[in-house]
PDB file of N, CA and C in Angstrom:
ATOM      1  N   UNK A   1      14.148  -2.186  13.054  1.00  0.00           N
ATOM      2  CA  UNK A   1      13.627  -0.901  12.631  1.00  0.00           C
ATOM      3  C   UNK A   1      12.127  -0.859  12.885  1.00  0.00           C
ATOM      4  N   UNK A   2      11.273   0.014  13.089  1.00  0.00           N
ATOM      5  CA  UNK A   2      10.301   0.588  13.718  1.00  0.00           C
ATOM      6  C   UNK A   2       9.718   1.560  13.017  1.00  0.00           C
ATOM      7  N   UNK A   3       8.069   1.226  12.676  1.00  0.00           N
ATOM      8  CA  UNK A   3       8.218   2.485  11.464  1.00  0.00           C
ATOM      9  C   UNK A   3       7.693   3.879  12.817  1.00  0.00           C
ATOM     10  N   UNK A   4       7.866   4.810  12.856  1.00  0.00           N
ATOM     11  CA  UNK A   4       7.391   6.431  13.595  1.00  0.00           C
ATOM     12  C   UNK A   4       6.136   7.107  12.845  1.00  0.00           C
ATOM     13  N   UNK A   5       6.339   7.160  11.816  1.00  0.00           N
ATOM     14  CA  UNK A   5       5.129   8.257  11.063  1.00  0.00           C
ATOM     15  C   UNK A   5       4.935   7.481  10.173  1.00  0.00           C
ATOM     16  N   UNK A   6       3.699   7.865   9.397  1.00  0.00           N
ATOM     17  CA  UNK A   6       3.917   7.123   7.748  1.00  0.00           C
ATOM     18  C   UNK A   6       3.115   8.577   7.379  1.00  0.00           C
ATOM     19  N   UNK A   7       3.135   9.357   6.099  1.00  0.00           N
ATOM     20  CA  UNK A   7       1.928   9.710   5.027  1.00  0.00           C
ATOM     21  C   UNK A   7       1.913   8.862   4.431  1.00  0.00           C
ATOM     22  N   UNK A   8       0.223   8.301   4.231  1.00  0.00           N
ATOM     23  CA  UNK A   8       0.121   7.821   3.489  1.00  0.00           C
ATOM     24  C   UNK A   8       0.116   8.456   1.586  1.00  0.00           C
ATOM     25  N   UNK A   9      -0.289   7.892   0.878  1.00  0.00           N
ATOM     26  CA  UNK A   9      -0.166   8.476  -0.489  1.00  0.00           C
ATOM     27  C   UNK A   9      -0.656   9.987  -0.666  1.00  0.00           C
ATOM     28  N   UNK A  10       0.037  10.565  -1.773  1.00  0.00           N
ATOM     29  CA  UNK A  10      -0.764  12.022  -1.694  1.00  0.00           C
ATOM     30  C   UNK A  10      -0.237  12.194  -3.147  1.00  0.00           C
ATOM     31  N   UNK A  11      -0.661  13.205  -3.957  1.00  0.00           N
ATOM     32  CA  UNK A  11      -0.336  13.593  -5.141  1.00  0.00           C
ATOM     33  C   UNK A  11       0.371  14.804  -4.943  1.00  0.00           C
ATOM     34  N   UNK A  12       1.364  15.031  -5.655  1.00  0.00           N
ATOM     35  CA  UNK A  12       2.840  16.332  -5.706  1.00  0.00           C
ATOM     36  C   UNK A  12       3.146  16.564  -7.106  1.00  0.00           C
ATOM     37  N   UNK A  13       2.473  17.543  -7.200  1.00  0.00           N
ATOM     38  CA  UNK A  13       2.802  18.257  -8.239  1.00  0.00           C
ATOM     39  C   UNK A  13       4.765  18.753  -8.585  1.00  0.00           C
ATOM     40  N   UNK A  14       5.361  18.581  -9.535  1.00  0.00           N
ATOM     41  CA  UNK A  14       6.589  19.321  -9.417  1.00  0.00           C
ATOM     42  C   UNK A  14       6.664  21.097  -9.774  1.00  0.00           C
ATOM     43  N   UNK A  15       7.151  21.982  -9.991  1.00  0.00           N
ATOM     44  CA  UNK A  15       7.159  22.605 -10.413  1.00  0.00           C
ATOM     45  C   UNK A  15       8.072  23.129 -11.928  1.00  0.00           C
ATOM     46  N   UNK A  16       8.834  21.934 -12.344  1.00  0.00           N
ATOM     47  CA  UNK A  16       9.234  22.108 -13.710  1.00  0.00           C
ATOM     48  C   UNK A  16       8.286  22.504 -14.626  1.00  0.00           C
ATOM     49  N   UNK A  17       9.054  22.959 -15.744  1.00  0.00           N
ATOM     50  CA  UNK A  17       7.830  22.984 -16.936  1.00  0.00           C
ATOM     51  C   UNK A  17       6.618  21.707 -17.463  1.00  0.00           C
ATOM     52  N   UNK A  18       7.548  20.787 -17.509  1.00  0.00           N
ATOM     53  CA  UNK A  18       6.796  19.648 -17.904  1.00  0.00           C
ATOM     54  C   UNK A  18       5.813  19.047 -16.986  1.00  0.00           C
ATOM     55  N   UNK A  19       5.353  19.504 -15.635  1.00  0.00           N
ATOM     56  CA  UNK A  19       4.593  19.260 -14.412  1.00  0.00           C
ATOM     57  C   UNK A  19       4.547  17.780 -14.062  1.00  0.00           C
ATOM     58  N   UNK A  20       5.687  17.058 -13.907  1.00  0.00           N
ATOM     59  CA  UNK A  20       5.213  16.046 -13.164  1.00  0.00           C
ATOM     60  C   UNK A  20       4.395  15.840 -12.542  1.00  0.00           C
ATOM     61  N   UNK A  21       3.702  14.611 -12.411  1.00  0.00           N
ATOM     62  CA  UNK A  21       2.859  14.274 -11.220  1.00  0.00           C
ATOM     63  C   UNK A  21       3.218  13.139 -11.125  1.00  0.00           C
ATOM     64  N   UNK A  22       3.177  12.926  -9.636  1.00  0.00           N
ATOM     65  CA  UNK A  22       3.720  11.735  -9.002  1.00  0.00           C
ATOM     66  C   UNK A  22       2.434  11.578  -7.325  1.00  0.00           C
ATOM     67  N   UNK A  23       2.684  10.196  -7.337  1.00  0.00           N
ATOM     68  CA  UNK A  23       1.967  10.132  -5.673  1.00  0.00           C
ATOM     69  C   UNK A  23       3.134   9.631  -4.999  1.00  0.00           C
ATOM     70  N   UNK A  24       3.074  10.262  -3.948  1.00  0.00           N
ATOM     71  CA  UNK A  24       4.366   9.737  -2.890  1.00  0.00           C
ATOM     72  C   UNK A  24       3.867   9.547  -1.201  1.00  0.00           C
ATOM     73  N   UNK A  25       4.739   8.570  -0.913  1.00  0.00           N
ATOM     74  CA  UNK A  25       4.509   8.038   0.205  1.00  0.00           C
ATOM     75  C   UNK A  25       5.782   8.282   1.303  1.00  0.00           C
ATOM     76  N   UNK A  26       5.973   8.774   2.410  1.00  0.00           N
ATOM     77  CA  UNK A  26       6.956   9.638   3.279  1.00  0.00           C
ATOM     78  C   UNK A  26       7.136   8.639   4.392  1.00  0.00           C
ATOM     79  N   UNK A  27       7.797   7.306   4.880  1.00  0.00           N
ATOM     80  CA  UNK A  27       7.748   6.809   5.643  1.00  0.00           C
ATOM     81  C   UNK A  27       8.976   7.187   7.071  1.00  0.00           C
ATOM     82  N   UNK A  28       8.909   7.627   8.112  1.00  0.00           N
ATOM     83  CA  UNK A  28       9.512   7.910   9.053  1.00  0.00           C
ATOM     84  C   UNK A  28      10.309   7.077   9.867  1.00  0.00           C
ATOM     85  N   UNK A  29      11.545   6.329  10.275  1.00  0.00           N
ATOM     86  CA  UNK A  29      11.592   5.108  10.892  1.00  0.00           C
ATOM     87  C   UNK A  29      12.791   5.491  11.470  1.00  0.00           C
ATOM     88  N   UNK A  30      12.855   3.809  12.488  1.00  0.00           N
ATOM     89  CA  UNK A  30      14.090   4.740  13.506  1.00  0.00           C
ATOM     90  C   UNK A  30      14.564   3.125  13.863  1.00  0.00           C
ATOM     91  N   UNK A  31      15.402   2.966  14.814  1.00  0.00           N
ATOM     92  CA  UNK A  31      15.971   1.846  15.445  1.00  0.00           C
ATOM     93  C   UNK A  31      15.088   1.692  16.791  1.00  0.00           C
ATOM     94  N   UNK A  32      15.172   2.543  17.853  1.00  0.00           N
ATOM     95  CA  UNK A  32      14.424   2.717  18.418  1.00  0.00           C
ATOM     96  C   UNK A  32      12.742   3.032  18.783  1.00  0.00           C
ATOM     97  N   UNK A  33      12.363   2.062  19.716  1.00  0.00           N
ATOM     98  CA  UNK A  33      10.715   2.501  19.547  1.00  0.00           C
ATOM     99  C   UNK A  33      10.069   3.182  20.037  1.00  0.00           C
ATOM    100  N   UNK A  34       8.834   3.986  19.524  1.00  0.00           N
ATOM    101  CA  UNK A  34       8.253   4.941  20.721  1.00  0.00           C
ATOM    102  C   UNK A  34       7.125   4.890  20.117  1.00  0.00           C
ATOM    103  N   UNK A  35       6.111   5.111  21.516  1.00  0.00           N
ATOM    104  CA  UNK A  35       4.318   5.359  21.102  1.00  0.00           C
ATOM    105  C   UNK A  35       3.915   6.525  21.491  1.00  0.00           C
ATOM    106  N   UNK A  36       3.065   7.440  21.107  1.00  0.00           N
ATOM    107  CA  UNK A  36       2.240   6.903  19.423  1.00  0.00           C
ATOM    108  C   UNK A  36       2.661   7.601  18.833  1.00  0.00           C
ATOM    109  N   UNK A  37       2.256   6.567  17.858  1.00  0.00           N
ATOM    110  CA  UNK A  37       2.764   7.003  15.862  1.00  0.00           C
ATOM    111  C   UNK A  37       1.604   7.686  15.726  1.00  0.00           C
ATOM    112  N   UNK A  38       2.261   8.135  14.648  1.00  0.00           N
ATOM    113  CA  UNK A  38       1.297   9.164  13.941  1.00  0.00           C
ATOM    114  C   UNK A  38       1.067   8.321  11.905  1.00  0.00           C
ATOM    115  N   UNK A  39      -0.078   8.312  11.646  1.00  0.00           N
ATOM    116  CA  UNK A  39      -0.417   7.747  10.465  1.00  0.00           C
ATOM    117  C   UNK A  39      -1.612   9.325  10.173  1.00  0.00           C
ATOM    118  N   UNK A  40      -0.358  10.052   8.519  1.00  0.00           N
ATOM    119  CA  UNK A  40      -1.125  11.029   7.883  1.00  0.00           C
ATOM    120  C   UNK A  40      -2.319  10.740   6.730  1.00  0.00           C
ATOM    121  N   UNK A  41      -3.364  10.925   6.587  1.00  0.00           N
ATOM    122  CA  UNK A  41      -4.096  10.709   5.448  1.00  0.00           C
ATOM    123  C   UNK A  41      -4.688  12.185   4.768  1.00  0.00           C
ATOM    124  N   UNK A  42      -4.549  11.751   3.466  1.00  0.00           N
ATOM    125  CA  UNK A  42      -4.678  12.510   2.580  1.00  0.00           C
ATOM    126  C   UNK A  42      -5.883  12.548   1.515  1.00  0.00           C
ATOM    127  N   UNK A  43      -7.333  11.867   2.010  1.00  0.00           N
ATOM    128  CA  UNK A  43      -8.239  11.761   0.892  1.00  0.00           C
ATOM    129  C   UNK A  43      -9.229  12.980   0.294  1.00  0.00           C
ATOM    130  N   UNK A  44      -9.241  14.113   1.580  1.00  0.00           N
ATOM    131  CA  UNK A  44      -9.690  14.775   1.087  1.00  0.00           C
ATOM    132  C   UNK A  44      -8.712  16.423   0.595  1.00  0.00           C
ATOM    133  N   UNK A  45      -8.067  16.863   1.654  1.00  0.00           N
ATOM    134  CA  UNK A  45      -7.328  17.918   0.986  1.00  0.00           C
ATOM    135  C   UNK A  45      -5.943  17.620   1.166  1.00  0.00           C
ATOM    136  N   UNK A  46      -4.920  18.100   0.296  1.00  0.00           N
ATOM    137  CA  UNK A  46      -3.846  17.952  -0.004  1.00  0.00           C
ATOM    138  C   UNK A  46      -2.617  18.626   1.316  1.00  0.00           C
ATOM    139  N   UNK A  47      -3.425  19.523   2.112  1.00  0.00           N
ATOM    140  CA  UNK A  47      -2.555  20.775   2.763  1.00  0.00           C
ATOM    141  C   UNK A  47      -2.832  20.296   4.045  1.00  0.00           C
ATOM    142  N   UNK A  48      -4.242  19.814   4.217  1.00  0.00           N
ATOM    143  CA  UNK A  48      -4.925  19.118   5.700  1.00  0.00           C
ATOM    144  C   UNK A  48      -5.081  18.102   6.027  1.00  0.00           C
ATOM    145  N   UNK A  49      -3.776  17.491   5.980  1.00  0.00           N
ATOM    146  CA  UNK A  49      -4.404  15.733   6.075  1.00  0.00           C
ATOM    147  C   UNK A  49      -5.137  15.574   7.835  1.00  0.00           C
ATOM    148  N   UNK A  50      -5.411  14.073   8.132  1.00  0.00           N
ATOM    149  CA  UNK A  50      -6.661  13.779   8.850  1.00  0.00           C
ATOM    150  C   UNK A  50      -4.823  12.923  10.074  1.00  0.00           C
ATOM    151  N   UNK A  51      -5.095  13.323  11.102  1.00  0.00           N
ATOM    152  CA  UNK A  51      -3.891  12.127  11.505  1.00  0.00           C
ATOM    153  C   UNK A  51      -4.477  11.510  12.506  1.00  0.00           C
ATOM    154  N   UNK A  52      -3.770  10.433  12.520  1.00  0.00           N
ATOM    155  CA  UNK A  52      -4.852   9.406  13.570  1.00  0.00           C
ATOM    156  C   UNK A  52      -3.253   8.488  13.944  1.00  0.00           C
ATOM    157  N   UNK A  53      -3.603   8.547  15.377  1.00  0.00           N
ATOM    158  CA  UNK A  53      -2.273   7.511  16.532  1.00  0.00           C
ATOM    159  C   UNK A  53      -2.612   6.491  16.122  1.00  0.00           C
ATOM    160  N   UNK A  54      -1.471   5.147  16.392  1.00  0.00           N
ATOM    161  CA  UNK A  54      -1.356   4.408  16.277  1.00  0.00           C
ATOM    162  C   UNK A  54      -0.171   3.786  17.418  1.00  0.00           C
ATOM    163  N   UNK A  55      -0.541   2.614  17.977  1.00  0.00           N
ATOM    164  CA  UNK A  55       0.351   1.880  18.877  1.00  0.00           C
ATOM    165  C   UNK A  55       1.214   1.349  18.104  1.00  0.00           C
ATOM    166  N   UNK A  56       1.367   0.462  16.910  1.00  0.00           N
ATOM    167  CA  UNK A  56       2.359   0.489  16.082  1.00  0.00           C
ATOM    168  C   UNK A  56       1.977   0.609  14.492  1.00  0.00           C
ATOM    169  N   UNK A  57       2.617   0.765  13.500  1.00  0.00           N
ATOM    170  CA  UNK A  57       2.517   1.296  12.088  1.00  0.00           C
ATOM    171  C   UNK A  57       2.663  -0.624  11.441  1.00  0.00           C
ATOM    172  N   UNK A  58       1.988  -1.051  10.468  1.00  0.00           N
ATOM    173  CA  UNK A  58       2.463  -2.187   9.876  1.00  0.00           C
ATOM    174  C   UNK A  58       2.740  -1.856   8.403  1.00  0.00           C
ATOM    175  N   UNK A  59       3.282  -3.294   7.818  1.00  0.00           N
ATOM    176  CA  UNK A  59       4.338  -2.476   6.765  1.00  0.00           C
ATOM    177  C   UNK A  59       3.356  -2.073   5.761  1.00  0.00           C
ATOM    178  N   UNK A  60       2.187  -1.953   5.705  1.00  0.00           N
ATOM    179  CA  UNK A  60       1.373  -1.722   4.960  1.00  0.00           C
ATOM    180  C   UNK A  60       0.581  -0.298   5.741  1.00  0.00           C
ATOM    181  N   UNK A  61       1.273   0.362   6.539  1.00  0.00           N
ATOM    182  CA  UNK A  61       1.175   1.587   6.763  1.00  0.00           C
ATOM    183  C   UNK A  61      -0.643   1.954   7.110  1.00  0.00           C
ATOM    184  N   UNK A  62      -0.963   0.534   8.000  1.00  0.00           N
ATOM    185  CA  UNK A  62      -2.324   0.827   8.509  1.00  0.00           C
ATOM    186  C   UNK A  62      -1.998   0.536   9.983  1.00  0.00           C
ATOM    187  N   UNK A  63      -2.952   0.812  11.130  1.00  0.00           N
ATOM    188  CA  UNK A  63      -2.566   0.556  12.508  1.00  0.00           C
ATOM    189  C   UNK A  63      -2.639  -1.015  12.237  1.00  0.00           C
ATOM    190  N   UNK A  64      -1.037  -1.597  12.968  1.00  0.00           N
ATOM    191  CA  UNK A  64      -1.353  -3.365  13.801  1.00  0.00           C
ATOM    192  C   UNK A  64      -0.105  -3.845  13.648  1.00  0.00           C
ATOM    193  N   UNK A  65      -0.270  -4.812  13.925  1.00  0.00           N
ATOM    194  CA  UNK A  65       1.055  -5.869  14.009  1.00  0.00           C
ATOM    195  C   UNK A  65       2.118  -5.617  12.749  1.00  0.00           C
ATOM    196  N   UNK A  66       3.162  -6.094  12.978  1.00  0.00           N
ATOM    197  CA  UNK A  66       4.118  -5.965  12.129  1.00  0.00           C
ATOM    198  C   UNK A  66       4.313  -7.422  10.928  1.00  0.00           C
ATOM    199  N   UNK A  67       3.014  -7.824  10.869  1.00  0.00           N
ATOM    200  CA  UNK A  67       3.194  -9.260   9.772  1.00  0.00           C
ATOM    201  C   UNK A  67       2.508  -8.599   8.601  1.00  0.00           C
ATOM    202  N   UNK A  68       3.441  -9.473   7.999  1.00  0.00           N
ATOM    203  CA  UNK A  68       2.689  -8.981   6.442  1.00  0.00           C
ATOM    204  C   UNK A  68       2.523 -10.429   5.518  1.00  0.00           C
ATOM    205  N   UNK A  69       2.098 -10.125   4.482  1.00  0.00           N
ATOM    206  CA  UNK A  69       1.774 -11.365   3.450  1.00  0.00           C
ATOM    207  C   UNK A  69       2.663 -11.759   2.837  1.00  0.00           C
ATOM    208  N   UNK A  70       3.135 -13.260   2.518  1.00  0.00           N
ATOM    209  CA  UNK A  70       4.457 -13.717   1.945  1.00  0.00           C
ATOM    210  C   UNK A  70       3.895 -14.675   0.975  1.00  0.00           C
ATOM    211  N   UNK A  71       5.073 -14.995  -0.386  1.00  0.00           N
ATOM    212  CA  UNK A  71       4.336 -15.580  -1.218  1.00  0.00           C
ATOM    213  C   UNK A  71       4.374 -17.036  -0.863  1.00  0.00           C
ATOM    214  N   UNK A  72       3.247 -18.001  -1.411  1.00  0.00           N
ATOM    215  CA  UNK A  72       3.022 -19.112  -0.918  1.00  0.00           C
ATOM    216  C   UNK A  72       3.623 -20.179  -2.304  1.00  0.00           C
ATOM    217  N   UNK A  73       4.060 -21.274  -2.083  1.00  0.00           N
ATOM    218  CA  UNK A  73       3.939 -22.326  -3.588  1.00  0.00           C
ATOM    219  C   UNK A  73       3.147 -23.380  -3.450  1.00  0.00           C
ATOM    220  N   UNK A  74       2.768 -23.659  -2.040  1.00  0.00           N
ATOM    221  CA  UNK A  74       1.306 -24.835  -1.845  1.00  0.00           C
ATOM    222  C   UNK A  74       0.341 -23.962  -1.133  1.00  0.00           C
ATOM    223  N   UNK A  75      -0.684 -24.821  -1.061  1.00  0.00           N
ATOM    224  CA  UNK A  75      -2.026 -24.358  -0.650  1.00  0.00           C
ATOM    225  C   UNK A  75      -2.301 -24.865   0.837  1.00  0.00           C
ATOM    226  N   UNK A  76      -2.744 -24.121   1.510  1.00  0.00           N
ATOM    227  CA  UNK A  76      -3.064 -24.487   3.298  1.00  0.00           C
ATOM    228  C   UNK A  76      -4.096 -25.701   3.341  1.00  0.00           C
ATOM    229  N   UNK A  77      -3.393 -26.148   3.997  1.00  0.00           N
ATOM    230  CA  UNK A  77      -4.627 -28.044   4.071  1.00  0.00           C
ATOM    231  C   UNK A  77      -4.593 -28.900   2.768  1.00  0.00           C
ATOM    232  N   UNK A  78      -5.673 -29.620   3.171  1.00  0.00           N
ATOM    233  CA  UNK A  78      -5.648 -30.620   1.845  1.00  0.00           C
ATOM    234  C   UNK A  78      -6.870 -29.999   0.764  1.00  0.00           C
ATOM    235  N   UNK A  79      -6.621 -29.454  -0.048  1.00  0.00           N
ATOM    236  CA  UNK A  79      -7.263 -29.013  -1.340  1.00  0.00           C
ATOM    237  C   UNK A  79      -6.098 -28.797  -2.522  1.00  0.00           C
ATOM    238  N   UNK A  80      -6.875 -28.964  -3.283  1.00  0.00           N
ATOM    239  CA  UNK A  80      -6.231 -29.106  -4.717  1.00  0.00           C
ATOM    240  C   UNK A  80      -5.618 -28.124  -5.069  1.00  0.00           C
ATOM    241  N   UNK A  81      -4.180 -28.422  -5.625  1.00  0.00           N
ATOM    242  CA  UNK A  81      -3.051 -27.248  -6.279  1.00  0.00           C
ATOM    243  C   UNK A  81      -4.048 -26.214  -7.356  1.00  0.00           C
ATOM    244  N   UNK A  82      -3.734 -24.879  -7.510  1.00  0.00           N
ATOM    245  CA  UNK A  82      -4.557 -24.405  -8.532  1.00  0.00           C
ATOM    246  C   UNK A  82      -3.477 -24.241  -9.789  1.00  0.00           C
ATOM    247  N   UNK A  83      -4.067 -24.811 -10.909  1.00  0.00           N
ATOM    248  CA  UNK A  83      -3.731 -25.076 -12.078  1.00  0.00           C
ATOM    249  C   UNK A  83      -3.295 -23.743 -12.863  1.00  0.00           C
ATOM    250  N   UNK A  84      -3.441 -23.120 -13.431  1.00  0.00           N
ATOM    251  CA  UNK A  84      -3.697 -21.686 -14.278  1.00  0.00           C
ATOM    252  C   UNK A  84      -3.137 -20.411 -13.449  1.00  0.00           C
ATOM    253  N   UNK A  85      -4.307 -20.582 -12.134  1.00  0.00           N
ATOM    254  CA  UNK A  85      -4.167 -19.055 -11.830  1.00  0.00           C
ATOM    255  C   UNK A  85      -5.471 -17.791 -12.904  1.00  0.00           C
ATOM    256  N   UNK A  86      -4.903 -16.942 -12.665  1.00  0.00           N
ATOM    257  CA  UNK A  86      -5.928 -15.712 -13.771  1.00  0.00           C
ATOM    258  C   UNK A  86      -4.631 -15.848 -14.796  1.00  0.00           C
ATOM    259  N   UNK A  87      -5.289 -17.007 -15.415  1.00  0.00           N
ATOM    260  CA  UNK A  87      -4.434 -16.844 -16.757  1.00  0.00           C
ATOM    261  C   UNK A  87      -5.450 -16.580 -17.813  1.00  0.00           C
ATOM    262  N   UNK A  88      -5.211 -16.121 -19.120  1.00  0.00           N
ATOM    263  CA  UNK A  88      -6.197 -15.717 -20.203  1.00  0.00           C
ATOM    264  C   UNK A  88      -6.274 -17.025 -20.790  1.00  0.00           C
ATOM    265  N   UNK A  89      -7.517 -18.103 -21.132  1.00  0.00           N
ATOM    266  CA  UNK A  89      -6.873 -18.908 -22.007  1.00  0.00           C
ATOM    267  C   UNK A  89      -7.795 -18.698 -23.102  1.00  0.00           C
ATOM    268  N   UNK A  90      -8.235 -17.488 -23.868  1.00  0.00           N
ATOM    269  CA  UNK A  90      -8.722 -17.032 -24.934  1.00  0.00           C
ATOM    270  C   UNK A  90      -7.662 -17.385 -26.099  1.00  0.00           C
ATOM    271  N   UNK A  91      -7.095 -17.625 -26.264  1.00  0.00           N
ATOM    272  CA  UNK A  91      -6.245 -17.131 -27.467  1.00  0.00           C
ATOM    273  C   UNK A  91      -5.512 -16.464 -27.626  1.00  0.00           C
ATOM    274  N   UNK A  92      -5.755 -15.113 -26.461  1.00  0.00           N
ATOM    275  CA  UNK A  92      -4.972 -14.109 -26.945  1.00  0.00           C
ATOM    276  C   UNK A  92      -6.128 -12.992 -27.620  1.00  0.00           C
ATOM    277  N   UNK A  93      -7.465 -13.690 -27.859  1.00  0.00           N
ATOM    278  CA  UNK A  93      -8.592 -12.753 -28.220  1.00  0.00           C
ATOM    279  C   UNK A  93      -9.460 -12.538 -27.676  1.00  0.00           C
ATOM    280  N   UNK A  94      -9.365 -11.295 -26.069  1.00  0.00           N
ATOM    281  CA  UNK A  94      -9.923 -10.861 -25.233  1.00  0.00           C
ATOM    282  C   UNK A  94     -10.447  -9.454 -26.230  1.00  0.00           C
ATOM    283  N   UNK A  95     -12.013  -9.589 -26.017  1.00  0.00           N
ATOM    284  CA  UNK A  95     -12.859  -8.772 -26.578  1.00  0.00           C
ATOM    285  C   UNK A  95     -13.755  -7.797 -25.753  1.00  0.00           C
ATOM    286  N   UNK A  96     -13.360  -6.650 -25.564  1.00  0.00           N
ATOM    287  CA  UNK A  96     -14.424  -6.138 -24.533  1.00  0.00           C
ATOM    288  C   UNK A  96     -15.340  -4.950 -25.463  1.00  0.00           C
ATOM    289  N   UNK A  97     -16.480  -5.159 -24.856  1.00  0.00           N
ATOM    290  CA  UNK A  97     -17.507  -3.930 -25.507  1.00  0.00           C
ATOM    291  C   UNK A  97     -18.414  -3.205 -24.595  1.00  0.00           C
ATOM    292  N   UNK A  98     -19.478  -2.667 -24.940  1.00  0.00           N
ATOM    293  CA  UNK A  98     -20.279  -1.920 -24.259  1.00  0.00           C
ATOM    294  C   UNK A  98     -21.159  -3.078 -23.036  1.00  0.00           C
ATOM    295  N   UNK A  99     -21.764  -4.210 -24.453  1.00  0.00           N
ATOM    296  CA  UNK A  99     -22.589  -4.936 -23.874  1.00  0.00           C
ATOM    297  C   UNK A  99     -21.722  -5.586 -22.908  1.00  0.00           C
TER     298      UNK A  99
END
C-alpha cells in the first residue's frame, strides 16, 4: 500500500447540538503507485489549505522514505542500559507553582 494524498490535521466542527470538536486526519491510499502526491496543510485557514507535491508520503505524513521509528529494548553501541526512564521518583509529590 502506498499512501496518494494525506490532509494533514485540521479542526471539524460537527453540526449537532452538542458541537463536537474533533481534529481529523484524511489519509488517501491505494495498492498501486503514482507521482506526485499531494500533502494538504491546514495552519492557517480551514477552507484554504497550502498543498505541496511530494515524490512519496511517509507514514508520518511528511515528504520521504517510507521508514518509520520502532520501539527499541537495548541501546545502539556500548553505553549503559537506562535505568528509570522519565519516571517521577518524588513520591508521588510533584509540586508546581508560579516560581
Amino acid at each position: 500500500m502506498k499512501i496518494h494524498f494525506a490532509h494533514r490535521t485540521f479542526a471539524w466542527e460537527s453540526e449537532a447540538r452538542g458541537k463536537a470538536h474533533v481534529h481529523v486526519v484524511i489519509v488517501g491510499f491505494g495498492v498501486n503507485d503514482h507521482t506526485p502526491k499531494a500533502i494538504y496543510d491546514y495552519e492557517n485557514d480551514s477552507e484554504h489549505p497550502v498543498v505541496s507535491e511530494a515524490i512519496n508520503i511517509s507514514p508520518y505524513l511528511t515528504p520521504g522514505s517510507d521508514a518509520f521509528v520502532t520501539k527499541r529494548t537495548k541501546p545502539f553501541g556500548n553505553i549503559p542500559e537506562m535505568r528509570c526512564g522519565n519516571k517521577p521518583s518524588d513520591g508521588g509529590n510533584l509540586i508546581l507553582s508560579d516560581a
